[in-house]
Protein backbone atom coordinates (compact mmCIF):
# COMPACT_ATOMS: atom_id res chain seq x y z
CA UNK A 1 31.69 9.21 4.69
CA UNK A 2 31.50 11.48 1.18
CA UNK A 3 27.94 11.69 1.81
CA UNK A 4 27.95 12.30 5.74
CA UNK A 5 30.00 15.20 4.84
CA UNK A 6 28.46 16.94 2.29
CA UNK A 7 25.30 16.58 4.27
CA UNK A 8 27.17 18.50 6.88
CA UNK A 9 28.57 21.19 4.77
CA UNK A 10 24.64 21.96 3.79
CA UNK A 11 23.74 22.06 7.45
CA UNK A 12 26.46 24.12 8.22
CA UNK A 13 25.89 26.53 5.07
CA UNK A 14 22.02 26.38 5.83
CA UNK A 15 22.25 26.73 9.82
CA UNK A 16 24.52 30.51 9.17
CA UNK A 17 21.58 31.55 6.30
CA UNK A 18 18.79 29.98 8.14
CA UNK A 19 17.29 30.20 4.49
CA UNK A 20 16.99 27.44 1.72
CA UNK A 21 19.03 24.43 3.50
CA UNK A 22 16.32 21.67 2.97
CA UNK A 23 16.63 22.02 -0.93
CA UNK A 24 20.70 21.55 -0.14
CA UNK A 25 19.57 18.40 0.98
CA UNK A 26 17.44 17.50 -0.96
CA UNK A 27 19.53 17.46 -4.00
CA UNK A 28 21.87 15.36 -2.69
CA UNK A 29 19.14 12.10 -3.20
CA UNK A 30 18.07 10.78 -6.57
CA UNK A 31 14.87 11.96 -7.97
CA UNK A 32 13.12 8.51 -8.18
CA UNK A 33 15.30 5.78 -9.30
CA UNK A 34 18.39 3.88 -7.92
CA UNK A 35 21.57 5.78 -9.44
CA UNK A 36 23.15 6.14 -6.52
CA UNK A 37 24.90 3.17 -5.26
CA UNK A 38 22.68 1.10 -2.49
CA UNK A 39 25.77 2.14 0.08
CA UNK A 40 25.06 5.70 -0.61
CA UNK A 41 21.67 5.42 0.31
CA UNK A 42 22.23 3.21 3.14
CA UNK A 43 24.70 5.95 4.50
CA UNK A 44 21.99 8.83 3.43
CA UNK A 45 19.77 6.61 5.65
CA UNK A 46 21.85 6.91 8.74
CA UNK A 47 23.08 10.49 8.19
CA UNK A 48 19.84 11.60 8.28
CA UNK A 49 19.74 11.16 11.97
CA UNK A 50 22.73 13.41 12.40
CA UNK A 51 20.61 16.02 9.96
CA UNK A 52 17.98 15.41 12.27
CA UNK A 53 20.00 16.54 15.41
CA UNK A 54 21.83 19.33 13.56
CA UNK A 55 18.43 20.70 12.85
CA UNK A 56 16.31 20.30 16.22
CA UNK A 57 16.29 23.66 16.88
CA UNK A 58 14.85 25.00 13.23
CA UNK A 59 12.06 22.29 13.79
CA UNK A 60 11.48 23.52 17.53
CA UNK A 61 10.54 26.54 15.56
CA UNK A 62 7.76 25.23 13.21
CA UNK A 63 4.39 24.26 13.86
CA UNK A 64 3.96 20.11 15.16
CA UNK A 65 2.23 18.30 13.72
CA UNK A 66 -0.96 16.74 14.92
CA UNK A 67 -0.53 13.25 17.01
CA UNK A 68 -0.32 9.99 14.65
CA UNK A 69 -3.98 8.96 13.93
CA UNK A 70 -5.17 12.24 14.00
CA UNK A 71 -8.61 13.45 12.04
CA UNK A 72 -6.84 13.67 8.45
CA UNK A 73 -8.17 17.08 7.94
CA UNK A 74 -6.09 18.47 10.87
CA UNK A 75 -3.57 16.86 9.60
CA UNK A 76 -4.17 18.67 6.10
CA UNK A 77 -5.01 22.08 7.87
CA UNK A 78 -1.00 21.54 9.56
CA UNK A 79 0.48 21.33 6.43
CA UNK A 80 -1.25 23.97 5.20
CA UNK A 81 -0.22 26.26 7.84
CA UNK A 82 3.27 25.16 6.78
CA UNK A 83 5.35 27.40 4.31
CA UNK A 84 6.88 25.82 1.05
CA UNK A 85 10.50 26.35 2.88
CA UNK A 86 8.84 24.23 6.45
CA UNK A 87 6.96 21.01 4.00
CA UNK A 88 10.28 21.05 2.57
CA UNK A 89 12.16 20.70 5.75
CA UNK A 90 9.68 18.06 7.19
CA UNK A 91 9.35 16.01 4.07
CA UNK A 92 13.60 16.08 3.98
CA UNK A 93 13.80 15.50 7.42
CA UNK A 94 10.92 13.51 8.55
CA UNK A 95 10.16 11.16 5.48
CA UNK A 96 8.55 8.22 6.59
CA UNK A 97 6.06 10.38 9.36
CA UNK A 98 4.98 12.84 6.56
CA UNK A 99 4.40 9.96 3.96
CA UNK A 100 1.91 8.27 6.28
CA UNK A 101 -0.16 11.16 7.10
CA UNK A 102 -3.42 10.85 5.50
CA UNK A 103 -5.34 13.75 4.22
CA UNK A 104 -1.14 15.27 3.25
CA UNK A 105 -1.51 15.98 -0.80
CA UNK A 106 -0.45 12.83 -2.58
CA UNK A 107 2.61 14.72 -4.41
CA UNK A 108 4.22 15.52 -0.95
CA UNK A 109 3.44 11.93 0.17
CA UNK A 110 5.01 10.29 -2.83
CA UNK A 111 8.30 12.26 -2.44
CA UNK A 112 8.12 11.70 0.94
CA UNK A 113 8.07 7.99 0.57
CA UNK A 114 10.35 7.79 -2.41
CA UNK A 115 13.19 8.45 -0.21
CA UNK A 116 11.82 6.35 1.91
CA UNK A 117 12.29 3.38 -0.80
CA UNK A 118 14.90 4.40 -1.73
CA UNK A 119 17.04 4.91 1.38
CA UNK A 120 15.55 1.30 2.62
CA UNK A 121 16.29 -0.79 -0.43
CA UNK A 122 19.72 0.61 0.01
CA UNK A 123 19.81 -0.74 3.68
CA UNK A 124 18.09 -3.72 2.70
CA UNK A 125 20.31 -4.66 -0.13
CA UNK A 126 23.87 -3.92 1.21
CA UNK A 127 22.61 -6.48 4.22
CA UNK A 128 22.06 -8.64 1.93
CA UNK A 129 25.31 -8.41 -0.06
CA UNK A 130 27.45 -8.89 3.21
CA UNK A 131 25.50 -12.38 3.74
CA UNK A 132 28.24 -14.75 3.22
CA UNK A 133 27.35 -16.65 -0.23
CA UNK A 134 25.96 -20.04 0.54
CA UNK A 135 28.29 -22.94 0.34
CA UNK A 136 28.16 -25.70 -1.57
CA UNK A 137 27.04 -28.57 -1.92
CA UNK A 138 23.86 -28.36 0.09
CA UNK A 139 24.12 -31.92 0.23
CA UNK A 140 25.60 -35.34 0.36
CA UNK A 141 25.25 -38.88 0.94
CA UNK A 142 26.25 -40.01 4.27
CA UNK A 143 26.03 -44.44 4.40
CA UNK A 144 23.73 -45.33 6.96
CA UNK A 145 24.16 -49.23 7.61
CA UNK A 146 23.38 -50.47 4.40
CA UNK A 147 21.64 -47.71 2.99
CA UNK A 148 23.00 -44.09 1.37
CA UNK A 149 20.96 -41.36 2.89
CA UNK A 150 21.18 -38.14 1.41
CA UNK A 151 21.77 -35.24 4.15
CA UNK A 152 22.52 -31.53 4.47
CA UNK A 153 26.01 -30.45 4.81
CA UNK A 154 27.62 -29.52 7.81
CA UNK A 155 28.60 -26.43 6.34
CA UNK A 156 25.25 -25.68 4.59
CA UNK A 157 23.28 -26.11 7.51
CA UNK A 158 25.60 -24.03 9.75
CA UNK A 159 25.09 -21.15 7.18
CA UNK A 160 21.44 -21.66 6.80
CA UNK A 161 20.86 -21.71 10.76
CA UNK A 162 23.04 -18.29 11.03
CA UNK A 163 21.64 -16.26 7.73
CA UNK A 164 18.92 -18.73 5.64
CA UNK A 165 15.92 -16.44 7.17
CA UNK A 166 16.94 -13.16 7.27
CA UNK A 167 18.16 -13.87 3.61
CA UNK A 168 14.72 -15.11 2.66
CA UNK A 169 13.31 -12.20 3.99
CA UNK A 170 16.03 -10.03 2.56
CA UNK A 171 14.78 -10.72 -0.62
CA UNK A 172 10.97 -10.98 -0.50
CA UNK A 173 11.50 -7.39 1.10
CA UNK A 174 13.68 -6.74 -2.05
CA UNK A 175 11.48 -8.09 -4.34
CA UNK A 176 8.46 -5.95 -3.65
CA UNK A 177 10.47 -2.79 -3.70
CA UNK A 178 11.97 -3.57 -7.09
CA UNK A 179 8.52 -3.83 -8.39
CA UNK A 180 7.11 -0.53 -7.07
CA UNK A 181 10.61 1.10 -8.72
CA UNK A 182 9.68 -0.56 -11.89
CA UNK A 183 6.58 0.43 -12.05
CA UNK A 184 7.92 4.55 -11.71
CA UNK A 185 10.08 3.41 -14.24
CA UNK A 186 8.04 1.91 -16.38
CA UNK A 187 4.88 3.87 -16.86
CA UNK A 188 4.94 4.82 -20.15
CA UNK A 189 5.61 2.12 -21.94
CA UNK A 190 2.83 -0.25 -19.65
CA UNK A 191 0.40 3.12 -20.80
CA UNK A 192 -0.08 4.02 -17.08
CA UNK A 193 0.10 7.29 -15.60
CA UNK A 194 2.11 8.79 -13.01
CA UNK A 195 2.55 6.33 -10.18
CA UNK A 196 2.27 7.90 -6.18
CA UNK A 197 3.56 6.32 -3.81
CA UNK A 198 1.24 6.97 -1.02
CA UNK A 199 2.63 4.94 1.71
CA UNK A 200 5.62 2.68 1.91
CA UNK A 201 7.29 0.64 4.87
CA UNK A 202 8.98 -2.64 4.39
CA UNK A 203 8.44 -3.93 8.18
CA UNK A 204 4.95 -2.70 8.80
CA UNK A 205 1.89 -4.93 9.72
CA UNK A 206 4.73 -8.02 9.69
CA UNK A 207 3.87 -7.85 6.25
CA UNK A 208 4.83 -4.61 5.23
CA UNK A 209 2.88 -1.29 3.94
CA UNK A 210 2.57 -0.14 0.01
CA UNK A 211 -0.20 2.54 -0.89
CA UNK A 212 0.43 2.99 -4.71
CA UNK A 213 -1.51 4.99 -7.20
CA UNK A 214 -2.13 4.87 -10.64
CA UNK A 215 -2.94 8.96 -11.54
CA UNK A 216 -3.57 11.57 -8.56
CA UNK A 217 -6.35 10.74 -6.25
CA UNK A 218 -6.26 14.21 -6.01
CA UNK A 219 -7.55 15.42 -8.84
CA UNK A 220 -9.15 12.70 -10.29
CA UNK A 221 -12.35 12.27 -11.16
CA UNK A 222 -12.96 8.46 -10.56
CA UNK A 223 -10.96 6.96 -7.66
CA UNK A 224 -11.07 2.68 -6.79
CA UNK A 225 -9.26 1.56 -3.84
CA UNK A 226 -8.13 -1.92 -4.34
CA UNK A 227 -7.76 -4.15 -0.82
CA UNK A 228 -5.99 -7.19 -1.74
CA UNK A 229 -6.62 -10.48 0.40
CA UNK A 230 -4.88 -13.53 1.54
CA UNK A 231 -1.52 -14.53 1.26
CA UNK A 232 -0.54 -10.82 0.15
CA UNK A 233 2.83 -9.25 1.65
CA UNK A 234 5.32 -6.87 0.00
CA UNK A 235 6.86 -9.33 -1.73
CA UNK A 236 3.80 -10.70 -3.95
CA UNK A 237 2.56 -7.04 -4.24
CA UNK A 238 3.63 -7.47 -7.94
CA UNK A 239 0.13 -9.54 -8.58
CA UNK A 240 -1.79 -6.69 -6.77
CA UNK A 241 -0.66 -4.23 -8.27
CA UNK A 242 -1.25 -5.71 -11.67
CA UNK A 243 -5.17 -5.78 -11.07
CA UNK A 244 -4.79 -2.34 -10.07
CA UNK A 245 -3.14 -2.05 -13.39
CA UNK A 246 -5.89 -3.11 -15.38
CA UNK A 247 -8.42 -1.72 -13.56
CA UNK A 248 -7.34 1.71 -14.36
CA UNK A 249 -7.08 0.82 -18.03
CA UNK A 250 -10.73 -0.39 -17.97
CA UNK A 251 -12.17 2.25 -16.48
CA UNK A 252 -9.96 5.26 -18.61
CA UNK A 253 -11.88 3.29 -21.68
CA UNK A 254 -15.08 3.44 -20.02
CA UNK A 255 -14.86 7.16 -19.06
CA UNK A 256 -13.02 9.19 -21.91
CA UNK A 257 -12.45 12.97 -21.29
CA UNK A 258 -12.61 11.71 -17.16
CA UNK A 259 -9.31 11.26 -15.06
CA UNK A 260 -9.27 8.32 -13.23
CA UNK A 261 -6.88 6.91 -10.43
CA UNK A 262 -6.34 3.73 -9.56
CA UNK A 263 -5.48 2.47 -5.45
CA UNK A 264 -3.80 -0.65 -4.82
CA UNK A 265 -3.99 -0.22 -0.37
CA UNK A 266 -2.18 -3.33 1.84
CA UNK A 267 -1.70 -1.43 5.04
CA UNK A 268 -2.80 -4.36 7.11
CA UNK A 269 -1.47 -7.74 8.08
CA UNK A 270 -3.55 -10.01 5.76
CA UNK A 271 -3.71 -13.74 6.95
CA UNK A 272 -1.26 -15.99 5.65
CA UNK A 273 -2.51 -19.21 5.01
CA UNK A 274 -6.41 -19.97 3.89
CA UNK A 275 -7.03 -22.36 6.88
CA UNK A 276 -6.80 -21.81 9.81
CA UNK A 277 -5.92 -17.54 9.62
CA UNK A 278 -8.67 -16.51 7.30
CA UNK A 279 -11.30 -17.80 8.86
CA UNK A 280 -10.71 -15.65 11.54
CA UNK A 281 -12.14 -12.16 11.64
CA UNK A 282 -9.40 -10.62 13.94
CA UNK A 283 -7.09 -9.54 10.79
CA UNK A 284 -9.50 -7.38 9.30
CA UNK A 285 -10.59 -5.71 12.83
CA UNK A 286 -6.87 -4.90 13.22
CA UNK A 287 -6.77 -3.84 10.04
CA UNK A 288 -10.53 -1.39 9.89
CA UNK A 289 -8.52 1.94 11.64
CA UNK A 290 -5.93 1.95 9.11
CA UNK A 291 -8.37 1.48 5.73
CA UNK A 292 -10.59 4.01 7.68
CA UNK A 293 -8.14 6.97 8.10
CA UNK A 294 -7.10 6.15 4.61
CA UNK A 295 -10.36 7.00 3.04
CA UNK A 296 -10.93 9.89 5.02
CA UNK A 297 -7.61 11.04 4.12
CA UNK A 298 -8.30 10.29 0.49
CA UNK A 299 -11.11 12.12 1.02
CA UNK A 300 -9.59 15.30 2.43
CA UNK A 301 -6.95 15.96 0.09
CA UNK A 302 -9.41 15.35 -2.94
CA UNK A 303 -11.37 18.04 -1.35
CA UNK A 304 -8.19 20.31 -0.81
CA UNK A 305 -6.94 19.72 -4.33
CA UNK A 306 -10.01 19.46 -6.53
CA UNK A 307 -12.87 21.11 -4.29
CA UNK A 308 -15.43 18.26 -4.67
CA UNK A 309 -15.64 14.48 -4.03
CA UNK A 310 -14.17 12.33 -5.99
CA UNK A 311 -16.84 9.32 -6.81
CA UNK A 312 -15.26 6.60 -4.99
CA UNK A 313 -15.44 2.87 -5.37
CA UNK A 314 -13.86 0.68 -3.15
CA UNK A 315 -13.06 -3.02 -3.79
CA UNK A 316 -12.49 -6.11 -1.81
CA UNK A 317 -10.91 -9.04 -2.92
CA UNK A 318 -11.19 -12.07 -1.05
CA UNK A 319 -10.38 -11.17 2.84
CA UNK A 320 -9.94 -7.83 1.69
CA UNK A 321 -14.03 -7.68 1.66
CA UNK A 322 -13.75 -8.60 5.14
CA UNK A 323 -11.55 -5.70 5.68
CA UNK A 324 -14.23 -3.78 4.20
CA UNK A 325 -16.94 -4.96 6.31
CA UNK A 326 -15.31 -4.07 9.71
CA UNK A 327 -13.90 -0.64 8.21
CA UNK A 328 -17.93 0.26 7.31
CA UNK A 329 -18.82 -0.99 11.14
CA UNK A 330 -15.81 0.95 12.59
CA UNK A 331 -16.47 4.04 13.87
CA UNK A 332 -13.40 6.38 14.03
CA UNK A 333 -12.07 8.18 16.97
CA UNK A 334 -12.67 11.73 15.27
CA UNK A 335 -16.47 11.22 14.10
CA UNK A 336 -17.90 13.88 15.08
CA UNK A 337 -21.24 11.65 14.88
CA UNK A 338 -22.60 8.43 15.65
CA UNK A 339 -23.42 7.96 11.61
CA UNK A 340 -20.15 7.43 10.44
CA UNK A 341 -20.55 6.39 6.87
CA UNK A 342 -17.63 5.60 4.73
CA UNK A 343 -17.01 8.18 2.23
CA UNK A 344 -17.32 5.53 -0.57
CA UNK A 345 -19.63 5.90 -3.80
CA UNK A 346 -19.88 2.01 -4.61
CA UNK A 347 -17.78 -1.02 -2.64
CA UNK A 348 -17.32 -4.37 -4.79
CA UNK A 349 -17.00 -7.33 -3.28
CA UNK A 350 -15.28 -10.24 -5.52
CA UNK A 351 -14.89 -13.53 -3.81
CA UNK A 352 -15.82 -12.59 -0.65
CA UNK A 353 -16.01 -14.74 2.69
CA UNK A 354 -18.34 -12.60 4.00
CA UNK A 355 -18.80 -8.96 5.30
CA UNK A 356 -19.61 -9.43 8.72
CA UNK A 357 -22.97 -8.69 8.10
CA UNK A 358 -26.58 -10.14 7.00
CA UNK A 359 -27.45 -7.64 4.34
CA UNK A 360 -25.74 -4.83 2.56
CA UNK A 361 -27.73 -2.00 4.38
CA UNK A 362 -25.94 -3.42 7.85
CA UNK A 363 -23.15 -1.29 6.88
CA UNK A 364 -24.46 1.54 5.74
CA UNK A 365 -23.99 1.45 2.41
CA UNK A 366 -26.33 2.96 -0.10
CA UNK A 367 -28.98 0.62 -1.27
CA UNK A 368 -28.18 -0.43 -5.34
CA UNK A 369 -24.05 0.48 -4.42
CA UNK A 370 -23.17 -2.60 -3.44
CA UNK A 371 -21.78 -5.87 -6.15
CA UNK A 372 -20.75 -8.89 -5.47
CA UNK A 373 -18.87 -11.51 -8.06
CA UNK A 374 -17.40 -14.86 -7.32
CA UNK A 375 -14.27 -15.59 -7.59
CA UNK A 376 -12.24 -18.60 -8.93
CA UNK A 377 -9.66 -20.52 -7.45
CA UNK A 378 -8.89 -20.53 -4.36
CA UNK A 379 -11.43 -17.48 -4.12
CA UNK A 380 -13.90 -20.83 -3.92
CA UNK A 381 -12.03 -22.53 -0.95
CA UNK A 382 -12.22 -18.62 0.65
CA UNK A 383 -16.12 -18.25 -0.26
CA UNK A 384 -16.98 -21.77 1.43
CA UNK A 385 -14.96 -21.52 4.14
CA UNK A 386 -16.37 -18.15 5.11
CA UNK A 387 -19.53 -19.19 5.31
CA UNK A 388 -18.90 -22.08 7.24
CA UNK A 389 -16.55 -20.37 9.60
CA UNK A 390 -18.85 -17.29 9.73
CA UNK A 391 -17.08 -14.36 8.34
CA UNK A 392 -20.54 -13.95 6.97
CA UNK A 393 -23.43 -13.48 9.71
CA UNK A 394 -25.48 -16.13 9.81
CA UNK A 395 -23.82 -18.13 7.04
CA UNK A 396 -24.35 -15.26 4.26
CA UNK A 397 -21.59 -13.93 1.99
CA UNK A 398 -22.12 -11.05 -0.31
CA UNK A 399 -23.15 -13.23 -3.39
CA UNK A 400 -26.15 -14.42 -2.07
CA UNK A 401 -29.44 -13.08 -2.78
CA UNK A 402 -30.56 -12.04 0.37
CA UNK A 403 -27.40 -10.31 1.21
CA UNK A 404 -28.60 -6.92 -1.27
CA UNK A 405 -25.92 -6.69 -3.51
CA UNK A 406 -25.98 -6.10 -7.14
CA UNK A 407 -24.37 -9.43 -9.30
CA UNK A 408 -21.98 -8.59 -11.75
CA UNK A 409 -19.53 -11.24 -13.47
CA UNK A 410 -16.39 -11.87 -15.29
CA UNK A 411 -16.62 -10.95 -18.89
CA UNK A 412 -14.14 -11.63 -21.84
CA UNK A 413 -12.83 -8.06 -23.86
CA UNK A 414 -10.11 -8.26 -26.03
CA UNK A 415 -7.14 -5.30 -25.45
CA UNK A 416 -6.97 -2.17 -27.28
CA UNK A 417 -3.18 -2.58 -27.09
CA UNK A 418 -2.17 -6.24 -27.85
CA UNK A 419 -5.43 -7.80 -30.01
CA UNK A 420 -5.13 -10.49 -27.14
CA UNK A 421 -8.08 -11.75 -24.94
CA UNK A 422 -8.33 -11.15 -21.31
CA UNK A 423 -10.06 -11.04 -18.04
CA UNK A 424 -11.73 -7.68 -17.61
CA UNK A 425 -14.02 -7.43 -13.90
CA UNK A 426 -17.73 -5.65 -14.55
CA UNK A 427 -18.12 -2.85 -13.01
CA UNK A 428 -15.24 -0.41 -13.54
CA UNK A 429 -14.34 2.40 -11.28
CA UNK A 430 -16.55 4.76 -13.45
CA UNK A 431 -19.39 2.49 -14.32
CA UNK A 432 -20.09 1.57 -10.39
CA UNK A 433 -22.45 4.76 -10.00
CA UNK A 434 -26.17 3.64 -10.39
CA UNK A 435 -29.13 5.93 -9.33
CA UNK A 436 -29.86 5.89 -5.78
C-alpha cells in the first residue's frame, strides 16, 4: 500500500493548496519505461480510482469535456480552453478518455496513453504471474485393450480447463505491449524518431487498440496512415508496425530537409480468419466511424500545431482497403455537409479485396490519387476471394483497370544502413502527390 499512500499524501497536500497537485502525481509514475515493478503499477492502476474520488470536486470545477465521438475540433477547442494546471489534472486523472480523443495534440495523447501501458501491462502481467505454473507431464500413455494411447493428464487438463485461455490471452496481450515499449526504447538505435503513442487499449475491438507514430503528426510535413488487415490483433502488431517502420525510412530518403511521420492505426476488429470473416464487409463498416474521427482528428491537431495540412496518404493493406472504402462512403455525424470527403492527399491500396466500389471516383477521391499494387501471399487468396465474394462492386478490386487507380509495384533497393537488399513499396508517403 506504499504507493496508495503516497498518492494520498499528494491529494491531501494538493487538496489544502488547491495548486500544483497533478504534477505530485504525476511524478510518482515512470516516464516511459517499466522501472517500477509490474505490482506497483498494478496498484497505481487501482489507486487511481481513489485519486479519482478524492478529486471529484476540483474536476466539478473545470470545463467537461465534449461527449465521446464528438467533432474532433470541439474536442481540440476543450482542451484549449483548459489551463496547463487542468490538461495536467485530466491527463493524470483521466488517462485512457484523454488518450482517445482525437483532434487532442499527439504529445498529450502519448503521455496520456503511456500510463495507460504502463499501468495495464502491470495488471496484465501480475495476473499472469499468479497463474499456477502448468504441471507436468502434459501427457501419458494410458493402455487401451491392446493398444497404448497417448492422453492428457488429469492434472494438465484440469489446469488447462481453469487457466489455459486466459493465459493464452495473457500473453498475446503481453506480447503486443512489450513491442510498443521496445519500440520507445529502441528508437535510436532502429534510426526512428520519437514514437507517440496515439491510442492504446488492450481489450478494445476484441482485438485491442494501438495508434503508434513514427515522428509528430503534428508537425510533420508528410503523414501515411497505415491500416493493417487480416489476422491483425495486439499481439502480432509487431509485423505492422515494422512496415510502418520502413515506410518512414523510405519516405525520410525520398524527402530530405521534409519531416515525415509515419501511422500504424488498428482501432477496429479486423477479421480473423481469411474464409469465411473476410469476405464479409461488416468488419470494415464497424470499423469506418473510428478510422473517420481519426483522420479528422489527425487533421485538427495538424492544423492546431503546424497551421496548414499536412499532405496525407493513407494506406490499406489487404482488408484494411476495405476499411478504407467504407470510411470514404461514411459520412460522419458532425459533417456539416453532405460532401464529406476524407481529408486524405493520396490512399494506396496494396492487395486489396475490393473497396466497395466500381471506380475510384465512387469515393470521392481525387482523380490520379489513387494506387493500387498486388500483393503476395496470402494477399492472393484475399484479392480472389474478394472479388468472388464481392468486397469489390461488381467483381472489381482496385488493381483492375477499370477501377481508376494508378499501378505501382514492388521494387528491390538496397539499405542505406545494412548494404542488404529489401522490399521497398512504390509510392512513399512523400512521393504519392501527383498533379491533379
Amino acid at each position: 500500500m506504499e504507493i496508495a499512500n503516497r498518492i494520498a499524501q499528494a491529494v491531501a497536500e494538493a487538496t489544502e493548496a488547491d495548486t500544483q497537485w497533478a504534477p505530485k502525481l504525476r511524478k510518482l509514475k515512470a516516464d516511459d519505461d517499466f522501472v517500477v515493478s509490474e505490482s506497483d503499477w498494478a496498484d497505481v492502476a487501482a489507486d487511481t480510482g481513489q485519486v479519482q474520488a478524492g478529486a471529484k470536486d476540483y474536476l466539478a470545477h473545470i470545463k467537461p469535456p465534449p461527449p465521446k465521438g464528438s467533432d474532433p475540433t470541439l474536442n481540440a477547442e476543450w482542451w484549449n480552453s483548459l489551463s496547463d494546471k487542468e490538461r495536467e489534472a485530466y491527463i493524470t486523472l483521466r488517462p485512457a478518455s484523454v488518450g482517445a480523443m482525437n483532434g487532442l495534440p499527439a504529445d498529450a495523447r502519448d503521455s496520456a496513453n503511456r500510463t495507460v501501458l504502463a499501468e495495464t501491462h502491470g495488471l496484465y502481467k501480475t495476473e499472469l504471474n499468479a497463474i499456477p505454473k502448468e504441471p507436468g507431464p502434459k501427457y501419458h500413455y494410458v493402455q487401451r485393450g491392446r493398444a497404448w494411447m497417448r492422453e492428457e493428464t488429469d492434472a494438465w487438463s484440469a489446469w488447462n480447463d481453469k487457466h489455459g485461455d486466459r493465459k493464452a490471452h495473457l500473453e498475446d496481450r503481453l506480447q503486443g505491449m512489450d513491442t510498443i515499449q521496445k519500440r520507445f526504447d529502441e528508437s535510436a538505435e532502429r534510426g526512428l524518431p520519437q514514437a507517440y503513442l496515439l491510442g492504446f487499449d488492450a481489450e478494445a475491438n476484441n482485438d485491442g487498440r494501438v495508434i503508434l507514430a513514427n515522428g509528430n503528426p503534428d508537425t510533420a510535413d508528410h503523414t501515411a496512415v497505415f491500416v493493417p488487415g487480416t489476422k491483425t490483433t495486439l499481439g502480432s502488431i509487431e509485423d505492422e508496425a515494422a512496415k510502418s517502420d520502413a515506410l518512414w525510412r523510405e519516405s525520410s530518403a525520398m524527402a530530405p530537409g521534409k519531416s515525415v511521420s509515419t501511422i500504424t492505426w488498428f482501432d477496429y476488429d479486423a477479421p480473423n480468419t481469411i474464409f469465411p470473416e473476410a469476405t464479409q464487409d461488416k468488419w470494415a463498416q464497424n470499423g469506418a466511424p473510428s478510422l473517420r474521427q481519426f483522420l479528422d482528428g489527425n487533421q485538427t491537431a495538424h492544423q492546431a500545431g503546424g497551421g496548414e495540412n499536412s499532405h496525407t496518404t493513407l494506406i490499406g493493406h489487404s482488408y484494411g482497403s476495405t476499411l478504407i472504402g467504407d470510411t470514404a462512403k461514411y459520412r460522419s455525424e458532425y459533417a456539416d455537409s453532405w460532401a464529406d470527403p476524407l481529408p486524405v492527399d493520396d490512399v494506396v491500396a496494396v492487395g486489396s479485396p475490393g473497396m466497395q466500389a466500381d471506380h475510384a471516383a465512387d469515393l470521392g477521391f481525387k482523380p490520379k490519387h489513387v494506387w493500387a499494387m498486388e500483393g503476395g501471399g496470402d494477399d492472393n487468396a484475399v484479392t480472389l476471394g474478394g472479388r468472388l465474394m464481392g468486397l469489390g462492386d461488381n467483381w472489381t478490386i482496385p488493381t483492375d483497370e477499370s477501377f481508376g487507380a494508378k499501378g505501382c509495384t514492388a521494387i528491390p533497393r538496397a539499405t542505406a544502413t545494412s548494404g542488404t537488399r529489401r522490399t521497398a513499396r512504390r509510392p512513399s508517403a512523400s512521393r504519392t502527390r501527383q498533379p491533379s
